[in-house]
PDB file of N, CA and C in Angstrom:
ATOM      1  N   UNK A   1     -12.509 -21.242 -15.385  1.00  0.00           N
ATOM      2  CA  UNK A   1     -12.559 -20.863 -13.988  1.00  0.00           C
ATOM      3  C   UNK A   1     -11.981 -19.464 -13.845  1.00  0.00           C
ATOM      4  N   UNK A   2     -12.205 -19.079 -13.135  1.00  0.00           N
ATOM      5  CA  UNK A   2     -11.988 -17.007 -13.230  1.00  0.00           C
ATOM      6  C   UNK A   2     -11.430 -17.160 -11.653  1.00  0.00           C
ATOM      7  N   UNK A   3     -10.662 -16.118 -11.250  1.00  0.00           N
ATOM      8  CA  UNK A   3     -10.397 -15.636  -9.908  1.00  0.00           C
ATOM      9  C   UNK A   3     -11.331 -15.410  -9.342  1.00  0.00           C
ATOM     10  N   UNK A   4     -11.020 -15.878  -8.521  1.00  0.00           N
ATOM     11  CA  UNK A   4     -12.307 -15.978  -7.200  1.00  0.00           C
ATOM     12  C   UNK A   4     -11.682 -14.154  -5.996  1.00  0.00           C
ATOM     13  N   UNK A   5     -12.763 -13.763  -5.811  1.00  0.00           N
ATOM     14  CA  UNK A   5     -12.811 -12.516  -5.021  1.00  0.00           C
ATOM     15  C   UNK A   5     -13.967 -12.290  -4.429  1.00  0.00           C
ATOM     16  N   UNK A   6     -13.413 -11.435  -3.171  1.00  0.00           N
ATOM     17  CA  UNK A   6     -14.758 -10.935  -2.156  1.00  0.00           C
ATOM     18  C   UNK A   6     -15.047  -9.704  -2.021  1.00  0.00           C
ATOM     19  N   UNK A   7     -13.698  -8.800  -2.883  1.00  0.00           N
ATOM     20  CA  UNK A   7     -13.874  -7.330  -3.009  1.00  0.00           C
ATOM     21  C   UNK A   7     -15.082  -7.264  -3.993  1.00  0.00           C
ATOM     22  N   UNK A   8     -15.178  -5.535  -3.493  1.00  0.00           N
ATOM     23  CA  UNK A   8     -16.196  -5.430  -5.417  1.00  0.00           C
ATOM     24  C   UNK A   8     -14.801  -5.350  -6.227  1.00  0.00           C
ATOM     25  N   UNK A   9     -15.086  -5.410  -7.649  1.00  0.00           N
ATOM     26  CA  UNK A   9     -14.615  -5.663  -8.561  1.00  0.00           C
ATOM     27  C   UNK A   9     -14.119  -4.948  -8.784  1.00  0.00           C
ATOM     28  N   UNK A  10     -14.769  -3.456  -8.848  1.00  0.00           N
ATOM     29  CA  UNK A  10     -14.260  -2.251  -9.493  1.00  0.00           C
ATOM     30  C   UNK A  10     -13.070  -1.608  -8.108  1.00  0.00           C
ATOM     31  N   UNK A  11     -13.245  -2.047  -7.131  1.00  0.00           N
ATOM     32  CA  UNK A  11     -11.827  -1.529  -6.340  1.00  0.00           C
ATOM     33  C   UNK A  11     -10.525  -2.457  -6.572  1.00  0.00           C
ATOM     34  N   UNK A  12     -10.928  -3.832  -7.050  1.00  0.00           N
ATOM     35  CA  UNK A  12      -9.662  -4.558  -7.324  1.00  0.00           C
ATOM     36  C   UNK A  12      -9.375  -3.845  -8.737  1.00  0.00           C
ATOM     37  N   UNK A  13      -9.862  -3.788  -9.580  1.00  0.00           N
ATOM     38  CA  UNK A  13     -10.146  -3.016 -11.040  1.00  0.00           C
ATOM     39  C   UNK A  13      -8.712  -1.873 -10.804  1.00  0.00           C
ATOM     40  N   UNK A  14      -9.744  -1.259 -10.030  1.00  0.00           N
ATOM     41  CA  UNK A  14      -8.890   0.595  -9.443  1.00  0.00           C
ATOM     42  C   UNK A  14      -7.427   0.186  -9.314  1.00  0.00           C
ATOM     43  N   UNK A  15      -7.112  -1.088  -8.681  1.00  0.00           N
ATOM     44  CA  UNK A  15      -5.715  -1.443  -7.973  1.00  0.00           C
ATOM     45  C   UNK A  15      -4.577  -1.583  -8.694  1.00  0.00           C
ATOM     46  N   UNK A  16      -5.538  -2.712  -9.126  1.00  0.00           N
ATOM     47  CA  UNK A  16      -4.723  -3.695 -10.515  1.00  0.00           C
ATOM     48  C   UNK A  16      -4.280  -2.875 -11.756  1.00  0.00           C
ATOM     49  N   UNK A  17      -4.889  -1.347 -11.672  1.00  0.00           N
ATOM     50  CA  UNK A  17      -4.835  -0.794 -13.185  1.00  0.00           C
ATOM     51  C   UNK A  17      -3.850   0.557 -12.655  1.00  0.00           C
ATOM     52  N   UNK A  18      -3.826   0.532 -11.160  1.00  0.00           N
ATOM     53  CA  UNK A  18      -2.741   1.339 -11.443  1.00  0.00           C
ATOM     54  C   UNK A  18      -1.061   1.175 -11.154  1.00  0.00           C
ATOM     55  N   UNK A  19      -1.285  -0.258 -10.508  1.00  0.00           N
ATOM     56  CA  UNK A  19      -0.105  -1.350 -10.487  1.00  0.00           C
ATOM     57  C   UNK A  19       0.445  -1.704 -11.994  1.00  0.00           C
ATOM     58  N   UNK A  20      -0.761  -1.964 -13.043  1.00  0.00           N
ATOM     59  CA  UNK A  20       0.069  -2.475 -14.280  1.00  0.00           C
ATOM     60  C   UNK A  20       0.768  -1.221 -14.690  1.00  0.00           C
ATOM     61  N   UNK A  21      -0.353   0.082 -14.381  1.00  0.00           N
ATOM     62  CA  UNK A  21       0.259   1.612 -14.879  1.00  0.00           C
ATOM     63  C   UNK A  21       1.902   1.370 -14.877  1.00  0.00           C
ATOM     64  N   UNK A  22       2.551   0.832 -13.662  1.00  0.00           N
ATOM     65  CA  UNK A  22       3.890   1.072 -12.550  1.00  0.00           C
ATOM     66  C   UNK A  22       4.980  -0.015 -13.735  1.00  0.00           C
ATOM     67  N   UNK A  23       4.394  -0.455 -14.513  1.00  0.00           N
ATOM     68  CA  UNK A  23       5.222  -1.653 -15.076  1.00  0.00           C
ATOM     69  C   UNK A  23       5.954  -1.266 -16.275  1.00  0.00           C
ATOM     70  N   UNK A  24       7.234  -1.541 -16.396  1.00  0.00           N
ATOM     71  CA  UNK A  24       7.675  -0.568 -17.542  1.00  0.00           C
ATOM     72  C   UNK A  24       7.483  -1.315 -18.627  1.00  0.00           C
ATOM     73  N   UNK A  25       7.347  -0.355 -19.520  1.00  0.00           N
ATOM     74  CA  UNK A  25       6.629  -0.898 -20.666  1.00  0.00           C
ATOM     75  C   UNK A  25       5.244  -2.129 -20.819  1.00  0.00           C
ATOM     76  N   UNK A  26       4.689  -2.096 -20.237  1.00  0.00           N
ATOM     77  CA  UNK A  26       3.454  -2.697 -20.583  1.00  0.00           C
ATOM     78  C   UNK A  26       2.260  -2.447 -21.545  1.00  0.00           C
ATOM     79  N   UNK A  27       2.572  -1.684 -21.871  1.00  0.00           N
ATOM     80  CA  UNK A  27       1.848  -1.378 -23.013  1.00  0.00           C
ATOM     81  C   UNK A  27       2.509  -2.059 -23.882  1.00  0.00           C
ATOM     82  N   UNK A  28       3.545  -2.834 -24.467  1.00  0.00           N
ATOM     83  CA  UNK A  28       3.784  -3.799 -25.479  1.00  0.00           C
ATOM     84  C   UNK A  28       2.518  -5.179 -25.112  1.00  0.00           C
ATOM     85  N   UNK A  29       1.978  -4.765 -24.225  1.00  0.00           N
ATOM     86  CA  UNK A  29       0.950  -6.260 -24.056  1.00  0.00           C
ATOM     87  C   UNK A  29       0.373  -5.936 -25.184  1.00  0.00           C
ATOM     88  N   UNK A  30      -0.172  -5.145 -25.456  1.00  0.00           N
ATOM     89  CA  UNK A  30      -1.454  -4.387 -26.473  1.00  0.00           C
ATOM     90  C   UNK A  30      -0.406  -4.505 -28.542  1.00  0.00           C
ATOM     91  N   UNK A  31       1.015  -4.871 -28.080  1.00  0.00           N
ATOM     92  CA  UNK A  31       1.440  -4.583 -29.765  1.00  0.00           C
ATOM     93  C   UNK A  31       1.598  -3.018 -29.949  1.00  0.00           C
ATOM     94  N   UNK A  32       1.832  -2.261 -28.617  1.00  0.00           N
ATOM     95  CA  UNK A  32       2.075  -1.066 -28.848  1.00  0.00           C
ATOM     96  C   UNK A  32       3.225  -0.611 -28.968  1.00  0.00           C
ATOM     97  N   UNK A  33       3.797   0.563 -29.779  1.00  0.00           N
ATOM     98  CA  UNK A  33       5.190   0.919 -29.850  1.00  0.00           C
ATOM     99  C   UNK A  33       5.281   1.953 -29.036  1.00  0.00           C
ATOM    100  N   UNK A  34       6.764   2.250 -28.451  1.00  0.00           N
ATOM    101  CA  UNK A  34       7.218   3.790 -27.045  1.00  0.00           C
ATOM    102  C   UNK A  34       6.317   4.759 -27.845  1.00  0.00           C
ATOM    103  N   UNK A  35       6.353   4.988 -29.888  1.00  0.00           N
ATOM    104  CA  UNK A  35       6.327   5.940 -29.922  1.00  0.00           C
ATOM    105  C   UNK A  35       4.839   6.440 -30.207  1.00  0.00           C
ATOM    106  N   UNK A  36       3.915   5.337 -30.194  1.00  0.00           N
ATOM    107  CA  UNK A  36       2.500   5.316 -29.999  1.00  0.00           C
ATOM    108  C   UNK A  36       2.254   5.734 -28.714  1.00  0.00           C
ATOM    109  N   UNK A  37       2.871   4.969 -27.879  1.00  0.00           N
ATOM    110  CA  UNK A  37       2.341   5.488 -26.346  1.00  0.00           C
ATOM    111  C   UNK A  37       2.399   6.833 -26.010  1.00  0.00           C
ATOM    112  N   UNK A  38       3.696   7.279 -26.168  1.00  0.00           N
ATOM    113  CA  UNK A  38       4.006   8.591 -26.274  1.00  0.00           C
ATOM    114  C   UNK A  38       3.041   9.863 -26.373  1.00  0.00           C
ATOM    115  N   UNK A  39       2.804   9.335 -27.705  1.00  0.00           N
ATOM    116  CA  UNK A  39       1.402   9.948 -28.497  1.00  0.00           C
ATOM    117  C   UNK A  39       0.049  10.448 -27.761  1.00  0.00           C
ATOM    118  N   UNK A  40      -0.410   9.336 -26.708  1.00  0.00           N
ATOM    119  CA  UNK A  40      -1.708   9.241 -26.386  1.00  0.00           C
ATOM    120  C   UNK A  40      -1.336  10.390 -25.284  1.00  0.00           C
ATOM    121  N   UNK A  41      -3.023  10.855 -24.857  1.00  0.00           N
ATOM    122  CA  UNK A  41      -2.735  11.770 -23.979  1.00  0.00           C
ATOM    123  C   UNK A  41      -3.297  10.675 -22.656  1.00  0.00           C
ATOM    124  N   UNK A  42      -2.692  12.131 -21.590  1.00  0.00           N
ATOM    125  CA  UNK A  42      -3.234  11.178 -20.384  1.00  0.00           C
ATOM    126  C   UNK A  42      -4.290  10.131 -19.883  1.00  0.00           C
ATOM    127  N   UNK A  43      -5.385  10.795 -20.188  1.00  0.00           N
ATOM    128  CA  UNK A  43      -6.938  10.063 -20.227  1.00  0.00           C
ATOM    129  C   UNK A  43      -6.651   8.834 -21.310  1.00  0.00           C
ATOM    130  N   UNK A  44      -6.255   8.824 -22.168  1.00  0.00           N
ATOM    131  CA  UNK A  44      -6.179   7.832 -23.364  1.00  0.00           C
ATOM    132  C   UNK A  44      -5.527   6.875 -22.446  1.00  0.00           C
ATOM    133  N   UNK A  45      -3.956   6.891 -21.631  1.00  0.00           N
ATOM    134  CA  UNK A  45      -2.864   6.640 -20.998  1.00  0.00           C
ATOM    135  C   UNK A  45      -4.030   5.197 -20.394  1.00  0.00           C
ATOM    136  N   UNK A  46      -4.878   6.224 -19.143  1.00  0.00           N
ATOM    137  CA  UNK A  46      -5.418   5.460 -18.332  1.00  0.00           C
ATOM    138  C   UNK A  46      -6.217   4.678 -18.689  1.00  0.00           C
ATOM    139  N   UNK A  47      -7.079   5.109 -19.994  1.00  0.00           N
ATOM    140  CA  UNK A  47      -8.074   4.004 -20.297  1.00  0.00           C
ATOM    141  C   UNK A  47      -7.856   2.141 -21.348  1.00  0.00           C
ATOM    142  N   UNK A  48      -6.401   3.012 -21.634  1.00  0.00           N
ATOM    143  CA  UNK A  48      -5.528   1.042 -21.975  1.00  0.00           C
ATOM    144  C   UNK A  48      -4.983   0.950 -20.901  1.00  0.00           C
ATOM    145  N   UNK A  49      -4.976   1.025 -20.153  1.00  0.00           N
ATOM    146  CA  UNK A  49      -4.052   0.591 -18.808  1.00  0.00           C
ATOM    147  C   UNK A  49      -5.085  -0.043 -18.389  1.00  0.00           C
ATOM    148  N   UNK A  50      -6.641   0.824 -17.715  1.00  0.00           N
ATOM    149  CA  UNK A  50      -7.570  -0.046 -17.705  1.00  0.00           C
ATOM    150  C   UNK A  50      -8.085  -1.556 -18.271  1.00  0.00           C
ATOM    151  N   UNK A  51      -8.502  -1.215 -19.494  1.00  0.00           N
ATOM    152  CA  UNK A  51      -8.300  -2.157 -20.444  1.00  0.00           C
ATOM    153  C   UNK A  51      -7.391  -3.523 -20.148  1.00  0.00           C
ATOM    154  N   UNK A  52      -6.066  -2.549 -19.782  1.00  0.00           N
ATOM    155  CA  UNK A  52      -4.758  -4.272 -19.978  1.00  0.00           C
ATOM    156  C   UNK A  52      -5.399  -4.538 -18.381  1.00  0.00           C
ATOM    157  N   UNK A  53      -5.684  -3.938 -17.698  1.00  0.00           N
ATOM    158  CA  UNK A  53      -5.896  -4.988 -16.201  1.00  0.00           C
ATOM    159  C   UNK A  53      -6.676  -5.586 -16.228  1.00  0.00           C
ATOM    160  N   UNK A  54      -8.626  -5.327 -17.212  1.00  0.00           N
ATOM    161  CA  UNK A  54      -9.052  -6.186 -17.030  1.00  0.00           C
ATOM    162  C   UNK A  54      -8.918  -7.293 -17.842  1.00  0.00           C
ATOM    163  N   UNK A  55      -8.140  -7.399 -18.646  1.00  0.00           N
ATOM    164  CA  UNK A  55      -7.667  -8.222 -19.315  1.00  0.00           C
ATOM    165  C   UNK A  55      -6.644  -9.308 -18.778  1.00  0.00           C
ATOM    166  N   UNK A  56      -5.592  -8.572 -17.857  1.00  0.00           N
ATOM    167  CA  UNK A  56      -5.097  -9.701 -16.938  1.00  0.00           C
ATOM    168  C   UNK A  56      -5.530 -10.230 -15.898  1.00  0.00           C
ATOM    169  N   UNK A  57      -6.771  -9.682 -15.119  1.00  0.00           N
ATOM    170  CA  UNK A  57      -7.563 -10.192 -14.269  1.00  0.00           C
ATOM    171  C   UNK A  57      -8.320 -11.126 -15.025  1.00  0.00           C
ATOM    172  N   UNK A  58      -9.215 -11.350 -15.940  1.00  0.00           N
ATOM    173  CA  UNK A  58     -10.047 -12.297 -16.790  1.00  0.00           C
ATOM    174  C   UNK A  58      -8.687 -13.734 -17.031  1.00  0.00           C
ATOM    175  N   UNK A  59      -7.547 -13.214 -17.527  1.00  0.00           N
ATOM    176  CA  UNK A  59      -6.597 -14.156 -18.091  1.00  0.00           C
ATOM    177  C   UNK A  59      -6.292 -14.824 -16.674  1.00  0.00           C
ATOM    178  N   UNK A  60      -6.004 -14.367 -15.576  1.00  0.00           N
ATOM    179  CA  UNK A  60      -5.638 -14.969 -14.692  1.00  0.00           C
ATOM    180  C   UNK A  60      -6.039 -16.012 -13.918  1.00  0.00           C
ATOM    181  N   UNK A  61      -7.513 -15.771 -14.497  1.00  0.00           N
ATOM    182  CA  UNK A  61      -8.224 -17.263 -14.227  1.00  0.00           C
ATOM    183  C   UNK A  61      -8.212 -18.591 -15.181  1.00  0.00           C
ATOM    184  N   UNK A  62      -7.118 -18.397 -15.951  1.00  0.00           N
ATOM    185  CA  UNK A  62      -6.615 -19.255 -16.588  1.00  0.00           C
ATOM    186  C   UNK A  62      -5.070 -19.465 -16.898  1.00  0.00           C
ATOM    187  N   UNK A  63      -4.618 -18.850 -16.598  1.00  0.00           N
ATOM    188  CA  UNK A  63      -3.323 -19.314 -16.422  1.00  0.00           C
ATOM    189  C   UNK A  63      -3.116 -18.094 -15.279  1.00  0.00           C
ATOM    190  N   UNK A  64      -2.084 -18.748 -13.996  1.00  0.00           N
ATOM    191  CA  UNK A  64      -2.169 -18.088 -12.537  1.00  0.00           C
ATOM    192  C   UNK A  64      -0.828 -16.934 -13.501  1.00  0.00           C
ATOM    193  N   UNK A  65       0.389 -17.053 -14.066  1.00  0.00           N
ATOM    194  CA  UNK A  65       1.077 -16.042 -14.415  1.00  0.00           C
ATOM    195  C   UNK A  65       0.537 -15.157 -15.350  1.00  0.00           C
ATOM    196  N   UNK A  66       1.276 -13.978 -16.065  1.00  0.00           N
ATOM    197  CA  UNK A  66       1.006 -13.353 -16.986  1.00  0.00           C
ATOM    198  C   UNK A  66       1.960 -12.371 -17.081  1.00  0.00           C
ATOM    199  N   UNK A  67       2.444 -12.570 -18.121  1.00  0.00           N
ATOM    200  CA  UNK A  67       4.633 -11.529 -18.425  1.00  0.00           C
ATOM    201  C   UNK A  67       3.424  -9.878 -18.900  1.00  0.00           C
ATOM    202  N   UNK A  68       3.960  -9.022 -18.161  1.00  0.00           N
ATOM    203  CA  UNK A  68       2.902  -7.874 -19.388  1.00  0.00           C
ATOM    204  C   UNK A  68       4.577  -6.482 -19.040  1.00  0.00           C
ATOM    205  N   UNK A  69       4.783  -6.684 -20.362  1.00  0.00           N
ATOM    206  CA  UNK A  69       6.067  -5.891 -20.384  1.00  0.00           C
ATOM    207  C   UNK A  69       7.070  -6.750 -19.667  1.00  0.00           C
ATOM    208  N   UNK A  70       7.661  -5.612 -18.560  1.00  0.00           N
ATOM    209  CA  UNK A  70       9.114  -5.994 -18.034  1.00  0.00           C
ATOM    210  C   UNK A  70       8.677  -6.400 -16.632  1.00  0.00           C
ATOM    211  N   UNK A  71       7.313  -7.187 -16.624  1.00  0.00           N
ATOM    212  CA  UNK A  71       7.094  -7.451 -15.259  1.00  0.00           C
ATOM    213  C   UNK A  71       6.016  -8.429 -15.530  1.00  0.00           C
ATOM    214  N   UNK A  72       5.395  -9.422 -14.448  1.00  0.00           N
ATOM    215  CA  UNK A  72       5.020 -10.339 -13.996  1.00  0.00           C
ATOM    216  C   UNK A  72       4.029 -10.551 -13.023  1.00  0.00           C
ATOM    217  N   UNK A  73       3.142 -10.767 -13.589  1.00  0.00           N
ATOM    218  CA  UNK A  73       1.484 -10.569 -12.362  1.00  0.00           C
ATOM    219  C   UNK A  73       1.218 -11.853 -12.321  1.00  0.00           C
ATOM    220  N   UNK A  74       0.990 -12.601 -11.198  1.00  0.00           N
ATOM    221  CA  UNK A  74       0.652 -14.160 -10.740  1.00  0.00           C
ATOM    222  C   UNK A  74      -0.243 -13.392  -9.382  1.00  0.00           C
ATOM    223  N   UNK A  75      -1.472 -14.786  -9.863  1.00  0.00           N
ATOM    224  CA  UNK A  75      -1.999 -15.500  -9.080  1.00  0.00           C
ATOM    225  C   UNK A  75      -2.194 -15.881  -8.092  1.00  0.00           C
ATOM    226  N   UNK A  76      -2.107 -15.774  -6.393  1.00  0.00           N
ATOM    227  CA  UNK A  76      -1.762 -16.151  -5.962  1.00  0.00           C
ATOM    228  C   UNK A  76      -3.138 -17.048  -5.182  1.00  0.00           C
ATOM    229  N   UNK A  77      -3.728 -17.928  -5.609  1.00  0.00           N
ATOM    230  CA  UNK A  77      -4.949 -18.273  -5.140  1.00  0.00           C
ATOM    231  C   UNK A  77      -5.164 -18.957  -3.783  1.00  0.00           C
ATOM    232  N   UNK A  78      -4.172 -19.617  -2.552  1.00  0.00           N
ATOM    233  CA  UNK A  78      -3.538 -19.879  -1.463  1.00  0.00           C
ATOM    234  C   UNK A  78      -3.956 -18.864  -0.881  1.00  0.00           C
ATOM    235  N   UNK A  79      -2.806 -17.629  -1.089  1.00  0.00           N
ATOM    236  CA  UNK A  79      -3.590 -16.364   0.076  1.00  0.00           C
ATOM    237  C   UNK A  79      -4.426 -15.355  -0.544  1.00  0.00           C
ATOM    238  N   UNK A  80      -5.091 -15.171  -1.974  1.00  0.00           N
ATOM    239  CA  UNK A  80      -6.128 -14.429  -2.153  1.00  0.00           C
ATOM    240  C   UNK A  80      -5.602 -13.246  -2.472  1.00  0.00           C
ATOM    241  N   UNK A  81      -4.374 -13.067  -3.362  1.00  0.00           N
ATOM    242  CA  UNK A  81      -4.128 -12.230  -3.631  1.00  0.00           C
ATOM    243  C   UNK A  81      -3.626 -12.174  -5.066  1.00  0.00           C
ATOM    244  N   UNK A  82      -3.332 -10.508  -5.554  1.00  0.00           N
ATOM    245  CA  UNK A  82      -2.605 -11.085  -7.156  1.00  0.00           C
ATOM    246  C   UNK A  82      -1.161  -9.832  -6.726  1.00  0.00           C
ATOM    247  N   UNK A  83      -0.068 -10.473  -7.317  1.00  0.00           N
ATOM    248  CA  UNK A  83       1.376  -9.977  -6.754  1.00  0.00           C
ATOM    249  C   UNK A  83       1.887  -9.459  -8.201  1.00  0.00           C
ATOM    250  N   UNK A  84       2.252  -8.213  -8.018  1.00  0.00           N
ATOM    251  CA  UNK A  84       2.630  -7.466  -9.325  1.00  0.00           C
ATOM    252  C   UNK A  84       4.763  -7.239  -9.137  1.00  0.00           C
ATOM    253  N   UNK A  85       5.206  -8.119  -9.875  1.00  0.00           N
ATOM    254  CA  UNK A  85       6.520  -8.193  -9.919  1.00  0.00           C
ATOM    255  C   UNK A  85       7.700  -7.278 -11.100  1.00  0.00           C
ATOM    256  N   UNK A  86       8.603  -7.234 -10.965  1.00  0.00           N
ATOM    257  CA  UNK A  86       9.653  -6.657 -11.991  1.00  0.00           C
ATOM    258  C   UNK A  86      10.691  -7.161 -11.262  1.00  0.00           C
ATOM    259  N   UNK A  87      11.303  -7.581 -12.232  1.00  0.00           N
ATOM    260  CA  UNK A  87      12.633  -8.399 -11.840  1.00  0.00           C
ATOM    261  C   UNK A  87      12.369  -8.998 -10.510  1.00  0.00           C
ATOM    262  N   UNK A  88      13.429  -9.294  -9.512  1.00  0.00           N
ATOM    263  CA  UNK A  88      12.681 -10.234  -8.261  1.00  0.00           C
ATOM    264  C   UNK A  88      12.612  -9.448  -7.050  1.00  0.00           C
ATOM    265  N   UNK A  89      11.566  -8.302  -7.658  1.00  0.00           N
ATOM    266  CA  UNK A  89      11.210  -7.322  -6.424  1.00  0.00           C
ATOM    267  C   UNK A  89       9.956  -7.481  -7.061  1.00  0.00           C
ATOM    268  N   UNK A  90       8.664  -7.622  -5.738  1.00  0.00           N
ATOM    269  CA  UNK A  90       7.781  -7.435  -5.856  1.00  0.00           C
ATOM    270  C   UNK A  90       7.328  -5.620  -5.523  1.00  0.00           C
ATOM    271  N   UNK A  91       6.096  -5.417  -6.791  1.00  0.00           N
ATOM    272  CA  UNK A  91       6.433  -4.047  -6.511  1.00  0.00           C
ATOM    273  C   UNK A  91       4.614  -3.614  -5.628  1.00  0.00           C
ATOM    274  N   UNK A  92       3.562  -4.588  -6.089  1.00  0.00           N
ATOM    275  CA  UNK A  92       2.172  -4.474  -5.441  1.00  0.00           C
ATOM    276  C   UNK A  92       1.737  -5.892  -5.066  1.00  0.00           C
ATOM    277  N   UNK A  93       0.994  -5.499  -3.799  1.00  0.00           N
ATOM    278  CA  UNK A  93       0.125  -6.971  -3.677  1.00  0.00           C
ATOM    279  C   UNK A  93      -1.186  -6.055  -3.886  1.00  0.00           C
ATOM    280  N   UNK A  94      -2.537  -6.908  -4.835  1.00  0.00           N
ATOM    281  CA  UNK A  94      -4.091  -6.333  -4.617  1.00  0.00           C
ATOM    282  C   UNK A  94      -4.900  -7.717  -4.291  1.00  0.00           C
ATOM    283  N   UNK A  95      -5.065  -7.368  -2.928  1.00  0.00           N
ATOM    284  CA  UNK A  95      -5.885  -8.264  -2.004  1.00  0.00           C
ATOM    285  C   UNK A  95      -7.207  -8.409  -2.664  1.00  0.00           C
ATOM    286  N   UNK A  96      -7.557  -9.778  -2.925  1.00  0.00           N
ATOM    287  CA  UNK A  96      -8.787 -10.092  -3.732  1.00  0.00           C
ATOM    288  C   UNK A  96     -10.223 -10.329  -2.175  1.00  0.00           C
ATOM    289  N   UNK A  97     -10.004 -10.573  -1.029  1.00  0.00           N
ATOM    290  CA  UNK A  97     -11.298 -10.219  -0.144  1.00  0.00           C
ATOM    291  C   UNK A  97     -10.663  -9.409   0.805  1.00  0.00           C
TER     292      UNK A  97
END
């Protein structure tokens, strides 16, 4: 079962990828090290960031959480949204309709 949405895809896409951007260290989702990341240039930056969102959007329709780094993206299928956390501050909501 996958998340259900009424946006197009590619604006939740846009949201979600620059919310995970905001998450520190998330790029360990990928098995990446600071000093790999480091490395990549900007464009590179954005296109695994891409990558890890649609990857936690696909995952999220199977399990509603997902730890990616030092933060916490759930599900929220009740009000139609997905809530991007770090520690117990929420830091994005991306409204799925």
């Amino acid at each position: 079962m996958g998340v259900r949405h009424g946006r197009e895809y590619a604006d939740i896409l846009k949201d979600l990828t620059e919310a995970v951007a905001e998450i520190e260290e998330s790029y360990t989702f990928f098995e990446m090290e600071r000093e790999e990341w480091a490395a990549l240039a900007s464009e590179d930056r954005h296109e695994v960031m891409e990558a890890l969102a649609d990857d936690v959007f696909f995952g999220l329709g199977v399990d509603p959480v997902i730890e990616v780094g030092k933060g916490t993206i759930t599900h929220n299928s009740k009000h139609h949204i997905i809530e991007v956390t770090q520690g117990e501050k929420v830091t994005q909501i991306i409204r799925l309709v």
